[in-house]
Protein backbone atom coordinates (compact mmCIF):
# COMPACT_ATOMS: atom_id res chain seq x y z
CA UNK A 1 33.86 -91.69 44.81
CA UNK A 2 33.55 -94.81 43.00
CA UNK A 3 33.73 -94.63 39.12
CA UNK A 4 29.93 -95.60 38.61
CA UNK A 5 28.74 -93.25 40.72
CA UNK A 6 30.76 -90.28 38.48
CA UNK A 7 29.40 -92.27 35.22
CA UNK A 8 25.76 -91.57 36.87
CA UNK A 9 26.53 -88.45 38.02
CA UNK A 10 27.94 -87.10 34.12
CA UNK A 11 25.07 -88.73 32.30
CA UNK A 12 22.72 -87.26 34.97
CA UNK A 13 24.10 -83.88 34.23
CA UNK A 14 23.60 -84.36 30.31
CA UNK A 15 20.07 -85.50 30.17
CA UNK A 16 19.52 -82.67 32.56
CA UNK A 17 21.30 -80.13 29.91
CA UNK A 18 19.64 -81.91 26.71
CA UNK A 19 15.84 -81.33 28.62
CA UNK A 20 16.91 -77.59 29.31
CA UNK A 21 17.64 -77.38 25.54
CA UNK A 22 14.27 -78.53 24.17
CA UNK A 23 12.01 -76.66 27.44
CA UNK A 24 11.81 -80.13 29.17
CA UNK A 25 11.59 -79.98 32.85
CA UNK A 26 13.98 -82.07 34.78
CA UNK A 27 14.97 -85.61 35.12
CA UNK A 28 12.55 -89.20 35.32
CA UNK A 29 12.14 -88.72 39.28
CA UNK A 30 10.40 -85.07 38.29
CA UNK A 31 13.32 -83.27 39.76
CA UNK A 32 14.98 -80.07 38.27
CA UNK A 33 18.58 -79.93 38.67
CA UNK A 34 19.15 -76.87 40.50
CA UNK A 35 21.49 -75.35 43.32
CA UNK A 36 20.50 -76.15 46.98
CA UNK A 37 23.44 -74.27 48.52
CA UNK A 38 25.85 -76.09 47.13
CA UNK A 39 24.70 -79.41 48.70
CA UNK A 40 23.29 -81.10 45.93
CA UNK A 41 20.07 -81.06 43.58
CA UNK A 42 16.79 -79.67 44.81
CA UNK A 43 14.03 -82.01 43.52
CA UNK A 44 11.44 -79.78 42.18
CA UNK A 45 7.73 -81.70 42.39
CA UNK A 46 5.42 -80.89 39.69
CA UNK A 47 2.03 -80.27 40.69
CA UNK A 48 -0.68 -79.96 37.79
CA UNK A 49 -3.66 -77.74 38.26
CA UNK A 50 -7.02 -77.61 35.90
CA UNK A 51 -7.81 -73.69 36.70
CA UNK A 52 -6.19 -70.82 36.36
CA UNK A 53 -3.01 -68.81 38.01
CA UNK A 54 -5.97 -66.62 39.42
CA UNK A 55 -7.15 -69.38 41.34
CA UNK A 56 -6.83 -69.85 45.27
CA UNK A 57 -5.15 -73.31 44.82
CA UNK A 58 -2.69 -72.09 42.65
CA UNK A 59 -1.58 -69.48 45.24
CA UNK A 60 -1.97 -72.16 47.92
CA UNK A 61 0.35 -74.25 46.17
CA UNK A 62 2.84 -71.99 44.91
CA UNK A 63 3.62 -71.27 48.87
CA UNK A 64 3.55 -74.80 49.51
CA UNK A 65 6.44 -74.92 47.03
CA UNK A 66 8.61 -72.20 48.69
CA UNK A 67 7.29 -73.08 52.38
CA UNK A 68 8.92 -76.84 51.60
CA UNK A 69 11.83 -75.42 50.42
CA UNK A 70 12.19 -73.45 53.33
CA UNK A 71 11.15 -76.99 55.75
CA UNK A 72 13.96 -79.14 53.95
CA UNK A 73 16.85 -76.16 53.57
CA UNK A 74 16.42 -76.49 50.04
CA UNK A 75 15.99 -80.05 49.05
CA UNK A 76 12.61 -79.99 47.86
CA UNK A 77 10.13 -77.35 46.13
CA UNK A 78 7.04 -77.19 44.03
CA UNK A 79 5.85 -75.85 40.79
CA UNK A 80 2.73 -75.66 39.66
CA UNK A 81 1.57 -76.06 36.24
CA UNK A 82 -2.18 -74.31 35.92
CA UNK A 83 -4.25 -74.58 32.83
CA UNK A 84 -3.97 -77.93 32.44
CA UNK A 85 -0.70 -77.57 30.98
CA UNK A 86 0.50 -81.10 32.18
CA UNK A 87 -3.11 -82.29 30.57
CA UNK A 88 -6.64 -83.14 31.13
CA UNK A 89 -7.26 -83.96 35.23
CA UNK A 90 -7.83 -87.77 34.07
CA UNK A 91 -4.82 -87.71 31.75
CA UNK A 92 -2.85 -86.20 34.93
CA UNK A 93 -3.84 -88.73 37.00
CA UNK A 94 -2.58 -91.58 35.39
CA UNK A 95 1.08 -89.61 35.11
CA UNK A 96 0.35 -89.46 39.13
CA UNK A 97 -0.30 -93.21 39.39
CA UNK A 98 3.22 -93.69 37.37
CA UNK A 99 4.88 -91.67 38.96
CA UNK A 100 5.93 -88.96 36.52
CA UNK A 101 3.77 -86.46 38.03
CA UNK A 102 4.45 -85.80 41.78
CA UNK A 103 1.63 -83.46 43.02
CA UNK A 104 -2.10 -82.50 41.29
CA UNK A 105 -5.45 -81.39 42.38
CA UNK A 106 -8.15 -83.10 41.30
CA UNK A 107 -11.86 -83.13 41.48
CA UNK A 108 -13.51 -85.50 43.72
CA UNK A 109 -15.53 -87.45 41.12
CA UNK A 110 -12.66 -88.79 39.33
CA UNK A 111 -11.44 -90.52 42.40
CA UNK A 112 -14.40 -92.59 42.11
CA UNK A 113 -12.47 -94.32 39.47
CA UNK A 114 -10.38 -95.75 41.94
CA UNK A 115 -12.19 -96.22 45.00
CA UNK A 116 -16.11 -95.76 44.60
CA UNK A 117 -16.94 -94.74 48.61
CA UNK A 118 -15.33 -91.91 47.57
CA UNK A 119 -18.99 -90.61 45.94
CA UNK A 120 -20.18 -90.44 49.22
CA UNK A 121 -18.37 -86.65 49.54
CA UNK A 122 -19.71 -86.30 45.85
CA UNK A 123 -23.24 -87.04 46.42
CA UNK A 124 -25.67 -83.87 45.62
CA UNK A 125 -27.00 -81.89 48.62
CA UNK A 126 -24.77 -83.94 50.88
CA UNK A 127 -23.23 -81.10 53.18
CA UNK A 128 -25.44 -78.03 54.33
CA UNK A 129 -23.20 -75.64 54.90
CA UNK A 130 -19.17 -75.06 54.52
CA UNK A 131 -18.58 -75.10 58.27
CA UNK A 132 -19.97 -78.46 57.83
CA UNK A 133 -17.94 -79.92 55.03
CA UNK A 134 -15.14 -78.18 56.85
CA UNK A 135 -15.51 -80.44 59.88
CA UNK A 136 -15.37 -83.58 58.08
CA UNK A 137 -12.34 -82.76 55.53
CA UNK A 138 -10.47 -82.06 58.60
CA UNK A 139 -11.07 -85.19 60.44
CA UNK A 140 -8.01 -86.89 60.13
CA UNK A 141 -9.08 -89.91 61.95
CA UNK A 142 -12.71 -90.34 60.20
CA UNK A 143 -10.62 -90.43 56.68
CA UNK A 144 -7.74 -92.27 57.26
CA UNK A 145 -8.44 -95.40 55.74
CA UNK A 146 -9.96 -93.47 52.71
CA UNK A 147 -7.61 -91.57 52.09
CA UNK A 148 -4.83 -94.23 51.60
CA UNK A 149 -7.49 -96.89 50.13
CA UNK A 150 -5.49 -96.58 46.77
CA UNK A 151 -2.03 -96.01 47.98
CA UNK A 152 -1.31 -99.96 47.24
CA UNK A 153 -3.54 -100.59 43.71
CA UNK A 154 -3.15 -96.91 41.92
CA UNK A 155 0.12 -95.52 43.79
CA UNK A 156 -1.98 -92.13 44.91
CA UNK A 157 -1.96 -90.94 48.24
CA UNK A 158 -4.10 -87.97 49.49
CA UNK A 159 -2.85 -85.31 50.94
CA UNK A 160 -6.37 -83.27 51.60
CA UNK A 161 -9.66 -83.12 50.74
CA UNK A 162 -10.77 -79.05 49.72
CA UNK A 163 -13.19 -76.51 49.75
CA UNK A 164 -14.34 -76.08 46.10
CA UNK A 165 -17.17 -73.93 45.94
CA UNK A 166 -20.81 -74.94 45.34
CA UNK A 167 -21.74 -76.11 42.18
CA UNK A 168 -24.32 -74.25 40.41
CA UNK A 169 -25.89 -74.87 37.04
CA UNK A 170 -25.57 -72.21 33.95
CA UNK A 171 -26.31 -72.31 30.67
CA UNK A 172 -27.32 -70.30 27.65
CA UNK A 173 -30.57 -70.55 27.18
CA UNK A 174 -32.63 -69.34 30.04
CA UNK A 175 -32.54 -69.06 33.85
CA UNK A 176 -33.18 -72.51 35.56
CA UNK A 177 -35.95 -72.91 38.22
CA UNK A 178 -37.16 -76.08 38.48
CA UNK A 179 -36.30 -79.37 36.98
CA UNK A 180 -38.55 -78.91 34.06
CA UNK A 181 -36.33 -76.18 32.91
CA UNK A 182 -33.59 -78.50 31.99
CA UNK A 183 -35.52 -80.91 29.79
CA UNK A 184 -33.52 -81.64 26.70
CA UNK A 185 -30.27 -79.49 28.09
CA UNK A 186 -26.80 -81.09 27.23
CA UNK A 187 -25.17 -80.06 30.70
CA UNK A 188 -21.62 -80.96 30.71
CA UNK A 189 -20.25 -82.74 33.87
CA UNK A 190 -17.33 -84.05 35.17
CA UNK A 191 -16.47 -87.69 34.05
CA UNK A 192 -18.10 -89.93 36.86
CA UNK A 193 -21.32 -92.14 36.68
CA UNK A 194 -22.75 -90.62 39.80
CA UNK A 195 -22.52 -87.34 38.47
CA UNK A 196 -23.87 -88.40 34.93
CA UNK A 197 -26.63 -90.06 37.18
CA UNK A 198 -27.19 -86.62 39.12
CA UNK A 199 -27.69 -84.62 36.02
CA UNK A 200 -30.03 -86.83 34.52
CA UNK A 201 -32.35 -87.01 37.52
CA UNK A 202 -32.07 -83.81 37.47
CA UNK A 203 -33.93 -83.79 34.34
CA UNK A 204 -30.84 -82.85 31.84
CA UNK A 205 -29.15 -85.04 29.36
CA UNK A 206 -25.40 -85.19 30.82
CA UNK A 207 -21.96 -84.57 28.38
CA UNK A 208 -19.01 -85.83 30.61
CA UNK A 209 -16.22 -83.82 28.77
CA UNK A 210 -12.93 -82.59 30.33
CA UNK A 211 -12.88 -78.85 31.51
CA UNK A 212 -10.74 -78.08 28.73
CA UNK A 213 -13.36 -78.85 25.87
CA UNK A 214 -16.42 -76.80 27.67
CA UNK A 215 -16.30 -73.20 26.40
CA UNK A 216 -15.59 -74.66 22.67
CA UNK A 217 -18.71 -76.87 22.85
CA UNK A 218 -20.01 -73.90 24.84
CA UNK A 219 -19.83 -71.28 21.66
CA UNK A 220 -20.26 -73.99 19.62
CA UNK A 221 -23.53 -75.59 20.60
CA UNK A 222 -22.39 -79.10 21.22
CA UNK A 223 -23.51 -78.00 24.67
CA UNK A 224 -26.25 -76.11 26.13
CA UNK A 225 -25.10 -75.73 29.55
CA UNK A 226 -22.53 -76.90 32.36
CA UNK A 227 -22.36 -76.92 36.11
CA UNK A 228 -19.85 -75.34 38.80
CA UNK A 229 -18.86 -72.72 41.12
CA UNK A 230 -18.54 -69.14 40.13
CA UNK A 231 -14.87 -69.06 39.97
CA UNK A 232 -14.73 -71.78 37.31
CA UNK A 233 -17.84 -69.70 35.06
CA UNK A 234 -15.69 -66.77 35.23
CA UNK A 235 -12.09 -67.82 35.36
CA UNK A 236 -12.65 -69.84 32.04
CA UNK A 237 -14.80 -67.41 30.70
CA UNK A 238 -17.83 -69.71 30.31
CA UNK A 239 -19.57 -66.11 31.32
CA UNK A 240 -19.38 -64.90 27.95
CA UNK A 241 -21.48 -68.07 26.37
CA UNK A 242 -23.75 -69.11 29.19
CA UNK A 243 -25.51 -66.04 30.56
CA UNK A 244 -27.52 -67.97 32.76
CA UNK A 245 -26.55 -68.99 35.68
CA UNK A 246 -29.04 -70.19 38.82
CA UNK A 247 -28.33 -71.48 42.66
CA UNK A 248 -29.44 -75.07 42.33
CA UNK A 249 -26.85 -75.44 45.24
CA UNK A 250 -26.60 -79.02 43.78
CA UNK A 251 -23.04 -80.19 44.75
CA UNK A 252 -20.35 -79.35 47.63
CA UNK A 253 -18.12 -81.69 46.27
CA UNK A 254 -14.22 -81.50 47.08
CA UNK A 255 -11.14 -81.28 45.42
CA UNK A 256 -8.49 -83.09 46.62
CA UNK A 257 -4.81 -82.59 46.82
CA UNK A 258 -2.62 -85.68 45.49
CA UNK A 259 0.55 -86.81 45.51
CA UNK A 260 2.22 -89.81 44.02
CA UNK A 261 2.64 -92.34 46.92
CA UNK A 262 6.31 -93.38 45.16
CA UNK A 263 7.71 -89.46 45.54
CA UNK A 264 6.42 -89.52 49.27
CA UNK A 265 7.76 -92.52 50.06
CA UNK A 266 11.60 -91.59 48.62
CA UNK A 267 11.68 -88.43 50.52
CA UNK A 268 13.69 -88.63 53.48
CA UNK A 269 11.95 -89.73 56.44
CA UNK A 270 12.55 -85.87 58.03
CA UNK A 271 11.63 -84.08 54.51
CA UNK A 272 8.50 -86.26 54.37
CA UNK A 273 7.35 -85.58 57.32
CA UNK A 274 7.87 -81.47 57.07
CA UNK A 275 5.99 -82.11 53.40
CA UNK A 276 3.07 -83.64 55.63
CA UNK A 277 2.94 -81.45 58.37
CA UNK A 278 2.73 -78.56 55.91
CA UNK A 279 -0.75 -80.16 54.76
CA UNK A 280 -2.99 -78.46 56.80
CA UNK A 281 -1.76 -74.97 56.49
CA UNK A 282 -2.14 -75.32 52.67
CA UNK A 283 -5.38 -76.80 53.20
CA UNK A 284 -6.46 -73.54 55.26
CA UNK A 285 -4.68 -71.30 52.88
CA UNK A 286 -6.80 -72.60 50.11
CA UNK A 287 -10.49 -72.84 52.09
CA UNK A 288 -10.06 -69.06 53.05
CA UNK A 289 -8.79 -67.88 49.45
CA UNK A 290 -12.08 -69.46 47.82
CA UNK A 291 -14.38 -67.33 49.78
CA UNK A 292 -13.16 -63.84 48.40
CA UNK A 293 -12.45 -65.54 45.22
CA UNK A 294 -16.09 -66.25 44.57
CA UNK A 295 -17.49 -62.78 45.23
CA UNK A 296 -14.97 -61.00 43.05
CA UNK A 297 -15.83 -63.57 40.30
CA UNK A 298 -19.80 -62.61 40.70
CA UNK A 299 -19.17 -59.49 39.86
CA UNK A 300 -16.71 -59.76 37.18
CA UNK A 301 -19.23 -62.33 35.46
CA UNK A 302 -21.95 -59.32 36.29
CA UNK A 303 -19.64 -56.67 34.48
CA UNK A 304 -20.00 -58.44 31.09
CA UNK A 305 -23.86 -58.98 31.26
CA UNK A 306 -24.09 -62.64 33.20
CA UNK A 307 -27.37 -62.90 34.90
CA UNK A 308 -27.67 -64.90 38.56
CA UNK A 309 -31.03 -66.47 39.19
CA UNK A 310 -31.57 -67.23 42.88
CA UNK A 311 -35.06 -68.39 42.40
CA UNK A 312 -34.72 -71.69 42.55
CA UNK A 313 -36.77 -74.64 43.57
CA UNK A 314 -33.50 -76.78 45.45
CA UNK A 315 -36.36 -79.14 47.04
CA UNK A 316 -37.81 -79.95 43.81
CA UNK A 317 -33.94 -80.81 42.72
CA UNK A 318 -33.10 -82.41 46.01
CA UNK A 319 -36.12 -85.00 45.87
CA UNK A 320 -35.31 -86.03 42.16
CA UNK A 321 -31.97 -86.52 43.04
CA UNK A 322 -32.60 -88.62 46.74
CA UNK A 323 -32.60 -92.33 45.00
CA UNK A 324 -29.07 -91.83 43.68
CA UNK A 325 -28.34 -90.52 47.35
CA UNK A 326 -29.93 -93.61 49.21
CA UNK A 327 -28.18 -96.23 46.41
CA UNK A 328 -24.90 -94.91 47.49
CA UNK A 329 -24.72 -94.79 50.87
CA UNK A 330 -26.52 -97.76 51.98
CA UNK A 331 -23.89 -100.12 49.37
CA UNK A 332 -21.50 -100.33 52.83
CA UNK A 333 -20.62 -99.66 55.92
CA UNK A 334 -18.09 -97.62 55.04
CA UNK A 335 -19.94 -95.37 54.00
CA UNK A 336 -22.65 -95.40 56.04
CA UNK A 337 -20.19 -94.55 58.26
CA UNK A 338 -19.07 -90.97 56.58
CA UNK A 339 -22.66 -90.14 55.94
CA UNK A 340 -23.60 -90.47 59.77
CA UNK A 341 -20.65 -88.49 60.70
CA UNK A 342 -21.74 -85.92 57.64
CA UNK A 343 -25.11 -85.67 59.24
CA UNK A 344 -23.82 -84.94 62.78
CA UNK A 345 -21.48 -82.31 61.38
CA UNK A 346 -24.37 -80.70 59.18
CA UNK A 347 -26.41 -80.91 62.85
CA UNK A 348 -23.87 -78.76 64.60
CA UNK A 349 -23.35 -76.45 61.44
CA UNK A 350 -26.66 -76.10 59.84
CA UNK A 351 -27.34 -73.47 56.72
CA UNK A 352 -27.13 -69.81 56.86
């Protein structure tokens, strides 16, 4: 062994020792020193998460840590951090484009950041039923280009596109039924100008605000109202300051799963690929987890007095929101493209 390489090797070791000391978690790469069978280090990939250890995804990740492990005898795992513990999603995301995050799920509006024909999947009443949005997140071929459109100017690649629920509105003032009901709301919504746009046609004023802030501004005041699924109302508790919360069935909007383009790319050509081919079954894992996740949030949300409003005028909301629908897709051919292949796929799976 040459002497540089034991040099490396020692100060390795002691950086690794001094981050143990103060809780830090492994070395610049975002590996974790840590026995592989006595071969060497396992590189541990951090993967940041938004929700809770509750949450499908989380459990859909924590296997893709142990099923990569098992894939590359113990070269690579995962660890996820839920809660936002490795920060806000657009904090995150940056760490992602550096590099010092390896893995995160995001929410599909903040990719708009970095390529806007990503809005297309984000566009309200876009997909009619799950079987439908299904079809096209699978189509490897139809989202190639997409999904490595910001491999080269952000360093991202994605891994998957996921099922995250339909977004609903809530709020704590009084069940929603038609657009008139949200006049003057402050409805918090992720940070993206097509969904600011969205809420506003839909006749609210829109708060962009990180998930983190909402149940403060919540219990606070600052807002009136937000929108999501019913796992995020009741996993963060919104539940217990927004009683009201009715189907607009506004949004079928994705999360997707990242990872940095620079830890792919320094795998090992054979690890990579067992990293990849793992995609899809963690993609399945965390489709079929959201369904029973959702009813078992309804009724915990019920169990402390929330109140679901099904009454709902969606063509009133759909028609208000059209114009930001039409902008959007007709800007290219690109995605012209994904919303012809979204209608043929909404053709073959229509609504329940």
């Amino acid at each position: 062994m040459k002497l540089s390489k034991v040099i490396l090797t020692g100060v390795v070791g002691l950086v690794s020792l001094g981050l143990a000391a103060c809780g830090g978690g492994g070395s610049s790469s975002g590996s974790t020193p840590a026995t592989d069978g006595g071969s060497g280090e396992q590189i541990v990939f951090k993967l940041a998460f938004n929700q809770t250890d509750q949450h499908p995804q989380y459990k859909a990740g924590v296997e893709f840590g142990k099923r990569l492990e098992e894939a590359t005898d113990g070269r690579y795992s995962i660890k996820v951090y839920p809660n936002e513990q490795l920060g806000t999603q657009s904090d995150v995301i940056q760490n992602l484009s550096n590099g010092t995050v390896e893995l995160m799920y995001v929410g599909g509006p903040v990719m708009e950041g970095f390529n806007k024909d990503f809005a297309v999947y984000n566009l309200p009443y876009m997909f009619d039923s799950v079987d439908a949005q299904h079809q096209i997140f699978r189509d490897t071929e139809l989202n190639a280009d997409l999904f490595k459109s910001v491999e080269e100017s952000k360093n991202i690649t994605v891994l998957a596109a996921l099922f995250a629920g339909v977004r609903n509105i809530y709020n704590s003032k009084q069940a929603v039924r038609t657009p008139d009901d949200l006049t003057g709301m402050k409805i918090r919504v992720q940070q993206s100008d097509s969904q600011v746009r969205m809420i506003e046609l839909m006749g609210a004023v829109a708060s962009p605000m990180g998930q983190g802030d909402v149940y403060s501004a919540l219990q606070t005041g600052v807002l009136d109202g937000a929108e999501n699924n019913e796992t995020v109302y009741n996993a963060l508790k919104h539940d217990e300051v927004a009683k009201f919360y009715s189907y607009t069935r506004h949004l079928m909007i994705p999360d997707y799963l990242l990872i940095s383009s620079k830890a792919l790319n320094t795998m090992p050509e054979a690890d990579r690929q067992a990293l990849l081919d793992l995609v899809p079954e963690i993609q399945k894992m965390a489709d079929d987890g959201f369904q029973d996740f959702i009813k078992k949030s309804i009724d915990s949300s019920k169990s402390i007095g929330a109140q679901f409003n099904d009454d709902v005028d969606t063509a009133a909301f759909k028609e208000r929101v059209q114009p930001l629908v039409d902008e959007t897709v007709n800007a290219n051919d690109v995605r012209k493209t994904l919303y012809a292949a979204i209608q043929e796929a909404n053709a073959a799976h229509p609504a329940g």
